[in-house]
C-alpha atoms as a PDB file:
ATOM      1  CA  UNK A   1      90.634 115.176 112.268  1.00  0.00           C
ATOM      2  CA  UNK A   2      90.558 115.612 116.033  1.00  0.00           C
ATOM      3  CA  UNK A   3      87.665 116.724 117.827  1.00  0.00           C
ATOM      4  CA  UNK A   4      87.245 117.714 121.625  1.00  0.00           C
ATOM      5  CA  UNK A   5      83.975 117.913 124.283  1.00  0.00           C
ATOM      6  CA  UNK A   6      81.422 120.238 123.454  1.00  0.00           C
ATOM      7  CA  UNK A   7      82.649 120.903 119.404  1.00  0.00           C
ATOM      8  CA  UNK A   8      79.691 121.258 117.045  1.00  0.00           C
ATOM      9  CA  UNK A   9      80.616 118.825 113.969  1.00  0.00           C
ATOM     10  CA  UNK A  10      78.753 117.301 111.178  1.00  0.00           C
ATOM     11  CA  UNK A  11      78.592 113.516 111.102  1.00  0.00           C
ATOM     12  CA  UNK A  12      77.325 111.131 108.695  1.00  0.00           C
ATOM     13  CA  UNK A  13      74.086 109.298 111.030  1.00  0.00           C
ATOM     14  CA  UNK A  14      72.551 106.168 109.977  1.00  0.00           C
ATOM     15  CA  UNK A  15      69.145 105.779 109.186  1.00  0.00           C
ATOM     16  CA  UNK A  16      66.536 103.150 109.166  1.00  0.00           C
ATOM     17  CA  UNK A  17      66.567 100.167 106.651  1.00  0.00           C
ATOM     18  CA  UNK A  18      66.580 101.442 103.369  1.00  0.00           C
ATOM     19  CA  UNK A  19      67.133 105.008 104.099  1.00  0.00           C
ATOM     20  CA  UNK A  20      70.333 106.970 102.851  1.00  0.00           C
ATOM     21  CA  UNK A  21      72.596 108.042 105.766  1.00  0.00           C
ATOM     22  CA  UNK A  22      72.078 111.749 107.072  1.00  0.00           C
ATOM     23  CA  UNK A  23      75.163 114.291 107.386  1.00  0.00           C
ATOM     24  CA  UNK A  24      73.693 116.768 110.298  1.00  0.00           C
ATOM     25  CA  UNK A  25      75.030 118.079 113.462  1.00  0.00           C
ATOM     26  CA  UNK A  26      75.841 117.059 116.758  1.00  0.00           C
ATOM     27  CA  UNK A  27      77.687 117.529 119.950  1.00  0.00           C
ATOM     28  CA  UNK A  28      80.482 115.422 120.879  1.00  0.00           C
ATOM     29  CA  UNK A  29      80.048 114.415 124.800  1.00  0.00           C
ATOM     30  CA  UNK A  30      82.407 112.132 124.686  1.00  0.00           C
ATOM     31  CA  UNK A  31      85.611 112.991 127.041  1.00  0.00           C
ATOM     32  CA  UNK A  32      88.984 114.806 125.329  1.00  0.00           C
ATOM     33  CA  UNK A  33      91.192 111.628 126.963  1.00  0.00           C
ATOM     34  CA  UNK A  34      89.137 108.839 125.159  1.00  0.00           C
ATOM     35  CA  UNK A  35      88.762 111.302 121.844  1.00  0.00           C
ATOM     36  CA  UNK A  36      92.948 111.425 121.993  1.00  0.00           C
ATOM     37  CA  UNK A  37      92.947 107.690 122.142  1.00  0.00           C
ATOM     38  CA  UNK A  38      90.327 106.243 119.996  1.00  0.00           C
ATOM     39  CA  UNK A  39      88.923 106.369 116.446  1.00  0.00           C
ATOM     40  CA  UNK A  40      84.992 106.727 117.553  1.00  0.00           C
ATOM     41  CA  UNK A  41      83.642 109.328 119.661  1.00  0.00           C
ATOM     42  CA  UNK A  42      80.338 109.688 121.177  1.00  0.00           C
ATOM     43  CA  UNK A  43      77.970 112.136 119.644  1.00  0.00           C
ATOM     44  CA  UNK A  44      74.378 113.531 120.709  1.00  0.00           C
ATOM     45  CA  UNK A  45      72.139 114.589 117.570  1.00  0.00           C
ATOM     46  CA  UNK A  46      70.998 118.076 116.474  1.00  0.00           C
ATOM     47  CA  UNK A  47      67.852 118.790 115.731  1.00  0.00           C
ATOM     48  CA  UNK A  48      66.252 121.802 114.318  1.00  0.00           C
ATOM     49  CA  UNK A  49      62.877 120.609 115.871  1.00  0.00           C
ATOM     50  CA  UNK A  50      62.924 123.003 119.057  1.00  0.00           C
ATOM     51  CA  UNK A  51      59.101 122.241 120.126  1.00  0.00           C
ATOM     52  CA  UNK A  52      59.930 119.805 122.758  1.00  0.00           C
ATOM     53  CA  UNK A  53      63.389 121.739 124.240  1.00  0.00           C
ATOM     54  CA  UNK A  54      61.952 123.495 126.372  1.00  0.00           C
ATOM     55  CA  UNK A  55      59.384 120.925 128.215  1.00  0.00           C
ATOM     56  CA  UNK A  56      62.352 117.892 128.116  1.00  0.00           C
ATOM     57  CA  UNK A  57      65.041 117.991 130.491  1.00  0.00           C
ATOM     58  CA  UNK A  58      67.426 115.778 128.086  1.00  0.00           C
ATOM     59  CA  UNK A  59      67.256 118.517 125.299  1.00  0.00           C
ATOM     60  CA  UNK A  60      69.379 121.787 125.179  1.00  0.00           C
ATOM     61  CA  UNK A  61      68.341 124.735 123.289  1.00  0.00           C
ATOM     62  CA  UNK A  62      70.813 126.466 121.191  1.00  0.00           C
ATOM     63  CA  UNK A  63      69.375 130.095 120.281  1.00  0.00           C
ATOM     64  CA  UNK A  64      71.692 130.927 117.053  1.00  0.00           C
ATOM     65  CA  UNK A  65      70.344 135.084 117.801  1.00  0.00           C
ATOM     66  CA  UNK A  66      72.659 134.512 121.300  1.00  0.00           C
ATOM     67  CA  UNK A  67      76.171 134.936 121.688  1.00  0.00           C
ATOM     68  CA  UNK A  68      76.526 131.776 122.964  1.00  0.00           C
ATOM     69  CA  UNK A  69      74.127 130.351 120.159  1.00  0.00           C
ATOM     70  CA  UNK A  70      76.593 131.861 117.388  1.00  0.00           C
ATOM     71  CA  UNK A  71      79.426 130.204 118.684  1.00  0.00           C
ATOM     72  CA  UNK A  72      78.011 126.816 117.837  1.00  0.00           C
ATOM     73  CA  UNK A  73      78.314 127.620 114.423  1.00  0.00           C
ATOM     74  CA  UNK A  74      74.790 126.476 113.642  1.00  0.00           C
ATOM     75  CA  UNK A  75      72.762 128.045 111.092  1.00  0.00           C
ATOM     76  CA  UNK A  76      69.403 127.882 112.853  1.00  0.00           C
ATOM     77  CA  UNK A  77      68.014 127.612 116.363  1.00  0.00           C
ATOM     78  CA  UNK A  78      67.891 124.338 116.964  1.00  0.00           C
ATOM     79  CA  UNK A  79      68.068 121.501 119.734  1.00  0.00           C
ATOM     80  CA  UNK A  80      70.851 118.905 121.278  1.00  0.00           C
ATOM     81  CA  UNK A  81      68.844 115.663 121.756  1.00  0.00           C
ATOM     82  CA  UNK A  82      70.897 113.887 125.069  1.00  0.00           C
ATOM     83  CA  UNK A  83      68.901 111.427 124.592  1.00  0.00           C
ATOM     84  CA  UNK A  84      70.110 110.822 120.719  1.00  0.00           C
ATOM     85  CA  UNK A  85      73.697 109.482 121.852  1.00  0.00           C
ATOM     86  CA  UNK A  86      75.330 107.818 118.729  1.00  0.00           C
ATOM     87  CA  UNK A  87      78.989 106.269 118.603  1.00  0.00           C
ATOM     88  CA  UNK A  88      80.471 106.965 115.143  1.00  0.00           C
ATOM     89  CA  UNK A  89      84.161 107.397 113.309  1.00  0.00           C
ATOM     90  CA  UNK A  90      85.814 110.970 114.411  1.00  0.00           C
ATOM     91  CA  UNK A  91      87.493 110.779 110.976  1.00  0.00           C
ATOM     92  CA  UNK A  92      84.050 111.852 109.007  1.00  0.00           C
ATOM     93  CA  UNK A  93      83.093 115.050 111.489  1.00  0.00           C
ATOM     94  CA  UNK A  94      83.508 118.417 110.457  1.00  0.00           C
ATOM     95  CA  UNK A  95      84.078 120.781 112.951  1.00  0.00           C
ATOM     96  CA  UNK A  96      81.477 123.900 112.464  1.00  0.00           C
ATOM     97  CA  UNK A  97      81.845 125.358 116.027  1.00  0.00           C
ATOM     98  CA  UNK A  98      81.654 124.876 119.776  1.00  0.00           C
ATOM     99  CA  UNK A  99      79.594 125.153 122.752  1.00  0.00           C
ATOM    100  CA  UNK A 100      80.110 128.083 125.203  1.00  0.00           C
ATOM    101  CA  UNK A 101      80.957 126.825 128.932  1.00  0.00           C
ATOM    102  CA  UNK A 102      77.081 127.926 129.904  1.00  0.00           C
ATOM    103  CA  UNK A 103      75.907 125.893 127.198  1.00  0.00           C
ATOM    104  CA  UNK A 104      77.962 123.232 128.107  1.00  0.00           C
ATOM    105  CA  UNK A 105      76.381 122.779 131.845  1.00  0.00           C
ATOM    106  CA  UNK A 106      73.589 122.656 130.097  1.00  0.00           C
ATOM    107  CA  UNK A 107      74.549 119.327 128.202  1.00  0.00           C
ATOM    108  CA  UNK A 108      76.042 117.712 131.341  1.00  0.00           C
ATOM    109  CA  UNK A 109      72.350 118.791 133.215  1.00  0.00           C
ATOM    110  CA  UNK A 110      70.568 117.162 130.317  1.00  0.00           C
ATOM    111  CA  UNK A 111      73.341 114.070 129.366  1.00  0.00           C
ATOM    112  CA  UNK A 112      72.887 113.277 133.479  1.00  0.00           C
ATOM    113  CA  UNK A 113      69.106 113.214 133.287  1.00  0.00           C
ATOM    114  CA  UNK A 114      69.096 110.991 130.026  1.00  0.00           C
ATOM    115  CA  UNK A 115      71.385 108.536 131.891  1.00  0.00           C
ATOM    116  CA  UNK A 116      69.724 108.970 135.190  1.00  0.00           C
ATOM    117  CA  UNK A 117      73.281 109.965 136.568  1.00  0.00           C
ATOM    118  CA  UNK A 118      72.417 111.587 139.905  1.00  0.00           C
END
């Protein structure tokens, strides 16, 4: 499977020690050259947890009642953690949607602040 910046997938995350592996959704960030060229791409996590999107600048809320929000493909409001960044296989994500341009600004706003890109 191919994926490209800003496609909502589901991915297989690792957990702690002893813990099964997750399959939940994220964001890929990672640019449409390097996901062409490589076998990994670079993911942020989704979180249905949407108490702290609004108060942390490396979060992005995703409101599924929006047009933009239905796009994503996500079945509940939830929230892209920036500062969740995980590098994992493209061959296990599923595509379920994708992130509007606006929503999209949003992530670069909230990736730069994680990385304290100014």
């Amino acid at each position: 499977m191919s994926v490209a910046r800003g496609d909502v997938v589901l991915v297989t995350f690792p957990q702690a020690p002893g813990q099964r592996p997750k399959r939940r959704p994220a964001v890929v960030v990672q640019s449409d050259h390097n996901n062409s060229r490589l076998t990994s791409s670079i993911f942020a996590m989704v979180t249905s947890n949407t108490k702290l999107a609004s108060k942390e600048v490396t979060q992005v809320l995703i409101d599924v009642g929006t047009t933009d929000g239905k796009q994503s493909g996500l079945q509940n409001t939830s929230a892209v953690k920036c500062e969740n960044l995980y590098t994992l296989p493209i061959g296990s994500a599923r595509k379920i949607g994708s992130l509007s341009s606006t929503l999209m600004q949003r992530m670069d706003d909230a990736l730069k602040a994680s990385l304290d890109i100014h």
